[in-house]
C-alpha atoms as a PDB file:
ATOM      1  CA  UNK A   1     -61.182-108.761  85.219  1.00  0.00           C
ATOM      2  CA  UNK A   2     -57.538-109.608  84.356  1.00  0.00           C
ATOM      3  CA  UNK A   3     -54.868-110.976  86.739  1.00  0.00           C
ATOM      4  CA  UNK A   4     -52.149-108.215  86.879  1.00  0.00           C
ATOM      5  CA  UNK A   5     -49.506-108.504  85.119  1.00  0.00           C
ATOM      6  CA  UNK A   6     -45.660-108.707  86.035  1.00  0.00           C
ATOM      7  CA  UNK A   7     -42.640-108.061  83.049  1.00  0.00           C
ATOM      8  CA  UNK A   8     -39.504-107.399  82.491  1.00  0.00           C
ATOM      9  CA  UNK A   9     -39.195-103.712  80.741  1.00  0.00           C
ATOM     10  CA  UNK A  10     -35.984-103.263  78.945  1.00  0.00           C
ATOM     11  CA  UNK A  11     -36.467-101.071  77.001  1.00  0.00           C
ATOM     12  CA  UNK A  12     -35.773-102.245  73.713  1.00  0.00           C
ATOM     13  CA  UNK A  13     -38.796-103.273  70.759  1.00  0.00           C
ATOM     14  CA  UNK A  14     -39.569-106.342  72.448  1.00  0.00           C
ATOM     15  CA  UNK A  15     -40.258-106.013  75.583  1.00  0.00           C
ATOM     16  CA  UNK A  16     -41.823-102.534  74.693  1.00  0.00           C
ATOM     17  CA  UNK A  17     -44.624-104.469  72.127  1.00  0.00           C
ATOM     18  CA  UNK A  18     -45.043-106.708  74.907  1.00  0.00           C
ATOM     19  CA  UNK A  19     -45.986-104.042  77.306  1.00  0.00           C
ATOM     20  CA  UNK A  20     -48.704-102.873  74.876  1.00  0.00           C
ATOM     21  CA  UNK A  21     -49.810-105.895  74.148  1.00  0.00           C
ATOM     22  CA  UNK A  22     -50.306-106.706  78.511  1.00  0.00           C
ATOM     23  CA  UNK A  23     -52.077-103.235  78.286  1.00  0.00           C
ATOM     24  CA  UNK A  24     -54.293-104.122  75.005  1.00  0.00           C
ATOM     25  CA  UNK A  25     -55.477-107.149  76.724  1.00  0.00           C
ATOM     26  CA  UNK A  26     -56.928-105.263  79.949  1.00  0.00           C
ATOM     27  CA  UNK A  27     -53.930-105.855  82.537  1.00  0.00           C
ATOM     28  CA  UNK A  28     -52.743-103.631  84.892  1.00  0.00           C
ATOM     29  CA  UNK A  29     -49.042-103.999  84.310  1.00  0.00           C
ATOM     30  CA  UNK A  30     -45.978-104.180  86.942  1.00  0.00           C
ATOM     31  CA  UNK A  31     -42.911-103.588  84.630  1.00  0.00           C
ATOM     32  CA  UNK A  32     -39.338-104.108  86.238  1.00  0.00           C
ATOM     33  CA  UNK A  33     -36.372-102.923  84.481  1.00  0.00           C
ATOM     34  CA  UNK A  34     -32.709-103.935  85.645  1.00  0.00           C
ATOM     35  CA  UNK A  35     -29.516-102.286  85.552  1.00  0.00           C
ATOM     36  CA  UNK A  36     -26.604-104.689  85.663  1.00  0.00           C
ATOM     37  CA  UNK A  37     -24.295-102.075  84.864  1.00  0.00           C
ATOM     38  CA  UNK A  38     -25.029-102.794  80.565  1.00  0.00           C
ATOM     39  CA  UNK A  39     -22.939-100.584  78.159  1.00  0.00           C
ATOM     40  CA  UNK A  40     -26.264-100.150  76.904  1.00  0.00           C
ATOM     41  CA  UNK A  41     -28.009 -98.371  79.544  1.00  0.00           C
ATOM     42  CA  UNK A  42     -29.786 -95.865  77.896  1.00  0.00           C
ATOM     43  CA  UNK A  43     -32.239 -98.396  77.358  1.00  0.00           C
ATOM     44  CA  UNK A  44     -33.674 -97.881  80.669  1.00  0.00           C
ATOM     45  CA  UNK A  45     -34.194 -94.494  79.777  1.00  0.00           C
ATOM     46  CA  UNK A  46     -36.074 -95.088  77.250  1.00  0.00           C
ATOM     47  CA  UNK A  47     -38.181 -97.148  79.161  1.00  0.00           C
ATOM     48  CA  UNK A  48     -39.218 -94.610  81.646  1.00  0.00           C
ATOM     49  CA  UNK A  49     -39.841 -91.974  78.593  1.00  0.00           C
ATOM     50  CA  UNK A  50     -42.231 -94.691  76.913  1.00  0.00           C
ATOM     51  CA  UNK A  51     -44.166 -95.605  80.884  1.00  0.00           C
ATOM     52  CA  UNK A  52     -44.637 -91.945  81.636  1.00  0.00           C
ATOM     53  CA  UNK A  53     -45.920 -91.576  78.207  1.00  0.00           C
ATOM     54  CA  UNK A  54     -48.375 -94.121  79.047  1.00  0.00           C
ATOM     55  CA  UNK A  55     -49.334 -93.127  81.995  1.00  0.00           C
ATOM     56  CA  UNK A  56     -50.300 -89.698  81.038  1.00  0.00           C
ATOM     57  CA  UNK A  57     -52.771 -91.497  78.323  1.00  0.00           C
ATOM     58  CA  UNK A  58     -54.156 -92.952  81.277  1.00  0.00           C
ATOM     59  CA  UNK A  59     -53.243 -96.502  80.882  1.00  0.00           C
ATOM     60  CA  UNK A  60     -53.126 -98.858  84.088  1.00  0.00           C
ATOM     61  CA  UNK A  61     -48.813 -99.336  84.377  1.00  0.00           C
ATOM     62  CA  UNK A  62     -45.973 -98.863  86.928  1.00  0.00           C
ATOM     63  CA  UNK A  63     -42.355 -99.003  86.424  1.00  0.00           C
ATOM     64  CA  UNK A  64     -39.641-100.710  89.131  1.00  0.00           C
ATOM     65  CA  UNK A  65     -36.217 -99.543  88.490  1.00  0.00           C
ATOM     66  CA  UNK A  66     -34.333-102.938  90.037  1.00  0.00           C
ATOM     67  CA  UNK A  67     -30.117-102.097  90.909  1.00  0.00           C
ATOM     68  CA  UNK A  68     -28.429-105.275  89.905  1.00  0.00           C
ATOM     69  CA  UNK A  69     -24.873-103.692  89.425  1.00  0.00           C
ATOM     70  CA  UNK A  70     -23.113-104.519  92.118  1.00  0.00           C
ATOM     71  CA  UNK A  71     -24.909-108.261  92.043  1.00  0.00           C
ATOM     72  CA  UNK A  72     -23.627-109.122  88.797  1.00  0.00           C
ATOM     73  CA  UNK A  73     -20.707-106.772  88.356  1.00  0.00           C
ATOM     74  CA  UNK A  74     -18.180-109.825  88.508  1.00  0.00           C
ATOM     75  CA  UNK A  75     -20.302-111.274  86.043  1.00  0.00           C
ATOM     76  CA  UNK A  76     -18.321-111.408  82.563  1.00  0.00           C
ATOM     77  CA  UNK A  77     -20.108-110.830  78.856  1.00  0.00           C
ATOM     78  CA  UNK A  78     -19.254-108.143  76.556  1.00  0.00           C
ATOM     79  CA  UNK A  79     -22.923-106.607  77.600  1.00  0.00           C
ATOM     80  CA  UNK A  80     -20.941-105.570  81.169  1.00  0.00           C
ATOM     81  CA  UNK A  81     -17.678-104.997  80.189  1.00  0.00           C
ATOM     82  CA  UNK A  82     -17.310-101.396  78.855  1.00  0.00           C
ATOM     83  CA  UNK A  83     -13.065-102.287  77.282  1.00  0.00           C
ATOM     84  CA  UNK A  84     -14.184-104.880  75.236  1.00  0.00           C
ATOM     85  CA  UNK A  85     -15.184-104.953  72.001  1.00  0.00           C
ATOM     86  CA  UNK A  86     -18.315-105.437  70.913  1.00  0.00           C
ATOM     87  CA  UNK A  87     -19.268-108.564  68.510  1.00  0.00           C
ATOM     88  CA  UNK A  88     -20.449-107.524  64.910  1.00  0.00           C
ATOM     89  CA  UNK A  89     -22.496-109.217  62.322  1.00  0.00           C
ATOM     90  CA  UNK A  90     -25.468-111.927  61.876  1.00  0.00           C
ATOM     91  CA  UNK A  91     -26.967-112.822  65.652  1.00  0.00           C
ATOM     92  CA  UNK A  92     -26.783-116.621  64.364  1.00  0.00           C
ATOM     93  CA  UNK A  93     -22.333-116.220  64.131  1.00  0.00           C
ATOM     94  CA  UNK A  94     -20.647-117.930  67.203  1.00  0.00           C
ATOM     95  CA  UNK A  95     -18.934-114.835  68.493  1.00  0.00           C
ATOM     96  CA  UNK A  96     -22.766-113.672  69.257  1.00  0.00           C
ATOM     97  CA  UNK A  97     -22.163-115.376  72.431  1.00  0.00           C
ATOM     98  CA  UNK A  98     -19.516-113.157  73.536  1.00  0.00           C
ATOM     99  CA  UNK A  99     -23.156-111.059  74.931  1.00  0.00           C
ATOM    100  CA  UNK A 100     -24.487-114.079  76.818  1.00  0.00           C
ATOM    101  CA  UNK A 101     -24.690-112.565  80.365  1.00  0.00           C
ATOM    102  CA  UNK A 102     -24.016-115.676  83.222  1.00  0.00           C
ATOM    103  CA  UNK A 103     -27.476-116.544  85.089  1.00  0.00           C
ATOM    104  CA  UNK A 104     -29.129-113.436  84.125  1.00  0.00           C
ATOM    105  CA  UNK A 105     -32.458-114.771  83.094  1.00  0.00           C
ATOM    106  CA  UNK A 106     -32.371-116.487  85.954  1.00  0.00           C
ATOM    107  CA  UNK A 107     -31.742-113.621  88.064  1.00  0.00           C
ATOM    108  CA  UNK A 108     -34.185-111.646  86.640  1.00  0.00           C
ATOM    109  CA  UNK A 109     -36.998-114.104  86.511  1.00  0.00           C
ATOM    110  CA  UNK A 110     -36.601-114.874  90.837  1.00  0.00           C
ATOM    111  CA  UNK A 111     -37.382-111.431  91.081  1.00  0.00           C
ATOM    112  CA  UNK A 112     -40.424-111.251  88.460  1.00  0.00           C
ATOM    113  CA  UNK A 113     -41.834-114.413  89.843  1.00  0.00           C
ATOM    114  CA  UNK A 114     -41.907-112.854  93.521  1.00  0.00           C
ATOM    115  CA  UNK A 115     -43.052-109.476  92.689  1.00  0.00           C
ATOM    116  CA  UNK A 116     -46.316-111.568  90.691  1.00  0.00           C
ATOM    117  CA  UNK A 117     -45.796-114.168  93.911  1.00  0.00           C
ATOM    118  CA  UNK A 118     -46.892-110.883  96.567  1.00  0.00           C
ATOM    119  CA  UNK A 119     -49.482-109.292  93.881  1.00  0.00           C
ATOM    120  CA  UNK A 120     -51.055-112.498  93.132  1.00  0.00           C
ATOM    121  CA  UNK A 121     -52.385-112.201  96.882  1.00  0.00           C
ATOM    122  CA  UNK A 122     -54.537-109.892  96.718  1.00  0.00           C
ATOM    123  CA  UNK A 123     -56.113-110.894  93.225  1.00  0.00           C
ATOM    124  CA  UNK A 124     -57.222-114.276  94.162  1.00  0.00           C
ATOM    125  CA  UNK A 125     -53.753-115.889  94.081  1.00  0.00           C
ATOM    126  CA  UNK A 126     -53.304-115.482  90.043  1.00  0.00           C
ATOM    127  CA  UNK A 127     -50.940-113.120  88.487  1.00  0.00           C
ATOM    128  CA  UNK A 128     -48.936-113.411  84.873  1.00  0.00           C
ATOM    129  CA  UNK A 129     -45.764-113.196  84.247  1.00  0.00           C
ATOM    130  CA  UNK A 130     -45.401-112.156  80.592  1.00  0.00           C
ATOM    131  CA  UNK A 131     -41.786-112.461  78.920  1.00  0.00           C
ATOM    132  CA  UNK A 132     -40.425-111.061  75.149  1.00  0.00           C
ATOM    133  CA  UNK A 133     -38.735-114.378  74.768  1.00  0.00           C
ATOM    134  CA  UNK A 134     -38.946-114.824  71.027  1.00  0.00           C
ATOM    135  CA  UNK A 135     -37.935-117.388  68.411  1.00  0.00           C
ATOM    136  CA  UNK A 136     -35.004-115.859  67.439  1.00  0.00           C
ATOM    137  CA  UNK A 137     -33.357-116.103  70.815  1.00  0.00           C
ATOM    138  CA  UNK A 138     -33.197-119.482  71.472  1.00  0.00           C
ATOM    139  CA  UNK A 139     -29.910-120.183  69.446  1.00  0.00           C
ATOM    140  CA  UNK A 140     -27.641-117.665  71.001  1.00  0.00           C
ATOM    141  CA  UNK A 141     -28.564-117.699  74.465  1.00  0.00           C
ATOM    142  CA  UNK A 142     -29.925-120.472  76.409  1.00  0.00           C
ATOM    143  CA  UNK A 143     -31.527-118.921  79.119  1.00  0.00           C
ATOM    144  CA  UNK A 144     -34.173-118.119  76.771  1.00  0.00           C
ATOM    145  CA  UNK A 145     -35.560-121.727  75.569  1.00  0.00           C
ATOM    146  CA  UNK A 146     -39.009-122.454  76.664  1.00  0.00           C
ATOM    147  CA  UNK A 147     -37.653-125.695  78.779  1.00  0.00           C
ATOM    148  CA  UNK A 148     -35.673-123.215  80.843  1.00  0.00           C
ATOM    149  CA  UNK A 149     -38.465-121.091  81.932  1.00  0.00           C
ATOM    150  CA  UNK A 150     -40.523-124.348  82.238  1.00  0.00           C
ATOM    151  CA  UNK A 151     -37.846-126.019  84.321  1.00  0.00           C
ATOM    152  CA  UNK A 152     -36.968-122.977  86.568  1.00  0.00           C
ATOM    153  CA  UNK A 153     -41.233-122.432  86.712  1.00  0.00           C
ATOM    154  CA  UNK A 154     -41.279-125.507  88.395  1.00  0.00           C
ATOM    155  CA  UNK A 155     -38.771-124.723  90.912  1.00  0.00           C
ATOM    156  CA  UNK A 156     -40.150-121.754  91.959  1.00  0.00           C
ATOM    157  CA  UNK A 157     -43.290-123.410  92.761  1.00  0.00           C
ATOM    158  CA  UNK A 158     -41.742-126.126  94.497  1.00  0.00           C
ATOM    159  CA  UNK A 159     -39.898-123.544  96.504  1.00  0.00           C
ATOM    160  CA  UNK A 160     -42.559-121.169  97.386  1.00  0.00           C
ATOM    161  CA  UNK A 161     -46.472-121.403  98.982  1.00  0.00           C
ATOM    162  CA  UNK A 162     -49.535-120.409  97.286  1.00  0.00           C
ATOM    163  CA  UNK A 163     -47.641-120.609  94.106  1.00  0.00           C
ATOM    164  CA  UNK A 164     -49.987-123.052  91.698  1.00  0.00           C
ATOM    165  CA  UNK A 165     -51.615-119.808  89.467  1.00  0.00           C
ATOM    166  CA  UNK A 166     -48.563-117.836  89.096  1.00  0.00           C
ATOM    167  CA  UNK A 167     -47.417-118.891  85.647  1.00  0.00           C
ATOM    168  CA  UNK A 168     -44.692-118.273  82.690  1.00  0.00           C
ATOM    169  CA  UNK A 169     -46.544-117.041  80.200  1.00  0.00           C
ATOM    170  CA  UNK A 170     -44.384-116.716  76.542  1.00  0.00           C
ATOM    171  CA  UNK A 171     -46.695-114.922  73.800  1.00  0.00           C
ATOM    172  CA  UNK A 172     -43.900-114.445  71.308  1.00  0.00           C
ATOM    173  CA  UNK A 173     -42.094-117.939  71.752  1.00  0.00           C
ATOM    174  CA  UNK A 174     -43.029-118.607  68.003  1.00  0.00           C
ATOM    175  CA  UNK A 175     -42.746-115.070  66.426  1.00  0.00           C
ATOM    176  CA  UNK A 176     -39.483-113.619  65.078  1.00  0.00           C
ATOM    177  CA  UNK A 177     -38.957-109.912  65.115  1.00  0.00           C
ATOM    178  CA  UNK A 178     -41.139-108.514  62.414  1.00  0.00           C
ATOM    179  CA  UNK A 179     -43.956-110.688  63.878  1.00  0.00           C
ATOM    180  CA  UNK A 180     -43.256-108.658  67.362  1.00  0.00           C
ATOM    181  CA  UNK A 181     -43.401-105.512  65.412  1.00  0.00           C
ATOM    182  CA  UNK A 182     -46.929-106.474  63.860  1.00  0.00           C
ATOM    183  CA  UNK A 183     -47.841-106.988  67.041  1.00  0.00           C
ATOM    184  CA  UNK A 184     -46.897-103.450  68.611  1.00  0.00           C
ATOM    185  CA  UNK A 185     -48.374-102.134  65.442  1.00  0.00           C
ATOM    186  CA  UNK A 186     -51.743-103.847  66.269  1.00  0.00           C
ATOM    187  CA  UNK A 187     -51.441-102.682  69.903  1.00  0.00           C
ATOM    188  CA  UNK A 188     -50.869 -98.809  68.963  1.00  0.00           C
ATOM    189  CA  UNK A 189     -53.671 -98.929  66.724  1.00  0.00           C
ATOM    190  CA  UNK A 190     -55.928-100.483  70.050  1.00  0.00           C
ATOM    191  CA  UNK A 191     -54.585 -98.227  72.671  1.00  0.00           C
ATOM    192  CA  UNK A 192     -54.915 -95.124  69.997  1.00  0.00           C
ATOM    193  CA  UNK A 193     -50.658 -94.727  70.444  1.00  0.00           C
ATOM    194  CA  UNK A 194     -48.684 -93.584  67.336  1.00  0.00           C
ATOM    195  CA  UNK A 195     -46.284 -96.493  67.023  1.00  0.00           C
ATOM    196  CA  UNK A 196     -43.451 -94.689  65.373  1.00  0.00           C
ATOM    197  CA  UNK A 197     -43.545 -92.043  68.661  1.00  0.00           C
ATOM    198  CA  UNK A 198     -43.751 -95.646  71.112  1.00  0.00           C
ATOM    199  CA  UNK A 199     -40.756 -97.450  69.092  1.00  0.00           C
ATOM    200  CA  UNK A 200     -38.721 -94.188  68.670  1.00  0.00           C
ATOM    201  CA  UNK A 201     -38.734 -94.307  71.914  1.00  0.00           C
ATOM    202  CA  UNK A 202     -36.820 -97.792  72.656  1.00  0.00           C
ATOM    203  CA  UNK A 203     -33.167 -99.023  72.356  1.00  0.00           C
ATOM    204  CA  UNK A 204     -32.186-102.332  70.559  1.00  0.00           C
ATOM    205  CA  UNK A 205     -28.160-101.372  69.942  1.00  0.00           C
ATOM    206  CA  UNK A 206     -25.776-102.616  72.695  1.00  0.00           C
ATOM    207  CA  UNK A 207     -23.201-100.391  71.568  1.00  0.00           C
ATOM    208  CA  UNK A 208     -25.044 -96.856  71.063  1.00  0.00           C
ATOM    209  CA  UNK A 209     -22.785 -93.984  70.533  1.00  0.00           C
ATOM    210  CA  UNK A 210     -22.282 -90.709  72.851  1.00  0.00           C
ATOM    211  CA  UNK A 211     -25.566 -89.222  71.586  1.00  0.00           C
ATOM    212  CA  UNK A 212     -27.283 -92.305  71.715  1.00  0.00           C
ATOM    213  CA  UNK A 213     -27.218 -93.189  68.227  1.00  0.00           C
ATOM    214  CA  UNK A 214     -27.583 -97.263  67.358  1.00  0.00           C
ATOM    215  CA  UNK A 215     -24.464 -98.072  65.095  1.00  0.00           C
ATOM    216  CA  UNK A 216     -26.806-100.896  63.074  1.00  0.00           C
ATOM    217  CA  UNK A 217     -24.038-102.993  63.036  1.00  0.00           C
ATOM    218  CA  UNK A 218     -24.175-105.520  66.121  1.00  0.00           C
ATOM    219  CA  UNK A 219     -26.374-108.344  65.598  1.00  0.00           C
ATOM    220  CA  UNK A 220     -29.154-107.124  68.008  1.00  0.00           C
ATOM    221  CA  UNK A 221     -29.218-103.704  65.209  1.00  0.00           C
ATOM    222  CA  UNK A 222     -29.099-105.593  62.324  1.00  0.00           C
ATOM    223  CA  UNK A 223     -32.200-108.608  63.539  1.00  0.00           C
ATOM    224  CA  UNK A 224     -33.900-104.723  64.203  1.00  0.00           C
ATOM    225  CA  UNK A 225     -33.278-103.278  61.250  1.00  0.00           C
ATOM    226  CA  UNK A 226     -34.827-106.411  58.704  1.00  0.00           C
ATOM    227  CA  UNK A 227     -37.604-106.673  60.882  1.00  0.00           C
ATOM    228  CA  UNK A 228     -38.796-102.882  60.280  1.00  0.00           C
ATOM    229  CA  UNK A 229     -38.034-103.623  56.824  1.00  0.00           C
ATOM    230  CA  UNK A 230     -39.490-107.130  56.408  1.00  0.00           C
ATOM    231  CA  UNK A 231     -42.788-105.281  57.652  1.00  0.00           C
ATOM    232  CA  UNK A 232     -42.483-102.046  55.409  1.00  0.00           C
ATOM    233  CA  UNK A 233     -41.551 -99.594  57.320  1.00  0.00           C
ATOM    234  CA  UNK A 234     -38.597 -97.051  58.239  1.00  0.00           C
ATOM    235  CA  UNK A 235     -37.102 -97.522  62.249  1.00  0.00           C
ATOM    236  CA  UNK A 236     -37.732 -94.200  63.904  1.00  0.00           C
ATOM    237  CA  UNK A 237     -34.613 -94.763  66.133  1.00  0.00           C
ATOM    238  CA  UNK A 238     -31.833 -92.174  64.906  1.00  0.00           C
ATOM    239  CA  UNK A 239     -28.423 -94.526  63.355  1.00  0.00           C
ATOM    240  CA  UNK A 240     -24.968 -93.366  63.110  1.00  0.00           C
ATOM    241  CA  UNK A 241     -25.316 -93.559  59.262  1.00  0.00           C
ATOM    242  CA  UNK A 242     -28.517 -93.027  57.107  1.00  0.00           C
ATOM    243  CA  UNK A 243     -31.242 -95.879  57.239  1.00  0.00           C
ATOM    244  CA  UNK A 244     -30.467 -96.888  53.924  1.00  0.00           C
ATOM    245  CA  UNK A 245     -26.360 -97.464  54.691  1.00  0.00           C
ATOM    246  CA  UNK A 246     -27.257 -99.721  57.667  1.00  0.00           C
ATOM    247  CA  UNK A 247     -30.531-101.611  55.489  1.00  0.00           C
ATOM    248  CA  UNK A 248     -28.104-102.255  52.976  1.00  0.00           C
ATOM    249  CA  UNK A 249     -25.462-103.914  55.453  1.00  0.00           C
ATOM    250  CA  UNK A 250     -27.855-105.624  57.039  1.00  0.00           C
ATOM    251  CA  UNK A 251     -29.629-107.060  53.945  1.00  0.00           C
ATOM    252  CA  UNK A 252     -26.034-108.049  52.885  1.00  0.00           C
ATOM    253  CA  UNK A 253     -25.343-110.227  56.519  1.00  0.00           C
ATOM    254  CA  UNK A 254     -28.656-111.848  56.227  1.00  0.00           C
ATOM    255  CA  UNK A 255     -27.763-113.081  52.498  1.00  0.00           C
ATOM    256  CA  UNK A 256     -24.224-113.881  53.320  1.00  0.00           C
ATOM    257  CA  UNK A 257     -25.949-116.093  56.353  1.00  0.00           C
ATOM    258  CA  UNK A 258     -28.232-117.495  54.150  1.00  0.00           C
ATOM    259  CA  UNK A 259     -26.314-118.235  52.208  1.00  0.00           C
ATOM    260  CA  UNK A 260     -23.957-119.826  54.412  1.00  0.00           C
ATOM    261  CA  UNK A 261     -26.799-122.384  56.082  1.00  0.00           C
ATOM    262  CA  UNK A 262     -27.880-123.417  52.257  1.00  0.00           C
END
């Protein structure tokens, strides 16, 4: 049997393709999504459409809704503050950083590591705490570089009892996003899910519009957009313009980026 698992739900493709891949494996899943008062909120939403969904196909997963807002509403990023503008262009370009939030990996991950802490007792001290963290993270923002979960790991151990078998565990450290999208794809096809009805049902865009449209033209939209592309296939997620406007903008960043870095 499985030690249960403990995530962090978002809402968005990764963390979503994580969740079925936690359920594809056997787990029974505790997913905790935070609101730190993002622009993007609908995401969490989203979440709770895609768990319910789940949970009426039977599959072994409950959702925590965690209220960070008034934690972390001095914090300052463009994520939090609804008057500023939001960056635009290739995640790799400097002014990405402008959507670093202060701390909040760490913030998130004290919570996920006691939530697996208090379930690991009652499954013979083990539990896993599964992250999205994937390779194209690292660059932009820190708190997502394997020696930061290892370090902060560590602490949490040192700082807590029984803690030895509760563990970091990072299955897309190495994949980019199309690789994350094979992987939901291979998880659907498991857990008999249509993907395109699972992913339709997530938010990527920090800066949707009124109806809840992604504008496919902030850098989380655009690393989106190639990676449905890079693996054949349309994004179900409704744009403000047609899918092939914002393909060819984004095809256009990642050229001007590559070429750029050549």
């Amino acid at each position: 049997m499985q030690p249960p698992a403990v995530m962090a739900l978002s809402g968005g493709m990764d963390s979503t393709c994580l969740l079925l891949r936690l359920l594809r494996e056997g787990h029974a899943v505790t997913a905790l999504g935070f609101d730190y008062g993002q622009r993007h909120r609908r995401e969490l939403e989203m979440a709770q459409r895609n768990v319910t969904a789940l949970q009426n196909h039977g599959h072994p997963v409950t959702y925590n809704l965690v209220d960070l807002r008034s934690a972390m509403a001095s914090l300052e990023s463009s994520l939090t503050n609804h008057e500023s503008t939001m960056p635009e262009g290739h995640y790799a370009e400097d002014q990405m950083k402008q959507t670093v939030v202060p701390n909040r990996n760490a913030i998130f991950s004290s919570l996920l590591f006691a939530t697996a802490l208090s379930l690991s007792k009652e499954h013979g001290g083990n539990a896993r705490i599964a992250l999205g963290v994937h390779s194209g993270d690292h660059a932009i923002y820190p708190d997502c570089r394997p020696e930061f979960y290892t370090a902060i790991e560590q602490a949490f151990k040192v700082g807590n009892w029984d803690a030895e078998y509760v563990n970091f565990d990072l299955p897309y450290l190495h994949l980019d996003k199309a690789g994350i999208l094979k992987d939901g794809l291979a998880s659907c096809d498991a857990l008999s899910l249509d993907f395109d009805t699972v992913l339709g049902n997530t938010l990527t865009s920090y800066a949707p519009d009124e109806q809840g449209r992604s504008l496919g033209t902030t850098g989380a939209d655009v690393e989106r957009i190639l990676a449905f592309h890079d693996i054949g296939r349309v994004d179900p997620v409704p744009y403000v313009e047609a899918w092939e406007t914002v393909l060819s903008n984004a095809l256009k960043l990642r050229a001007a980026h590559e070429g750029g870095s050549a």
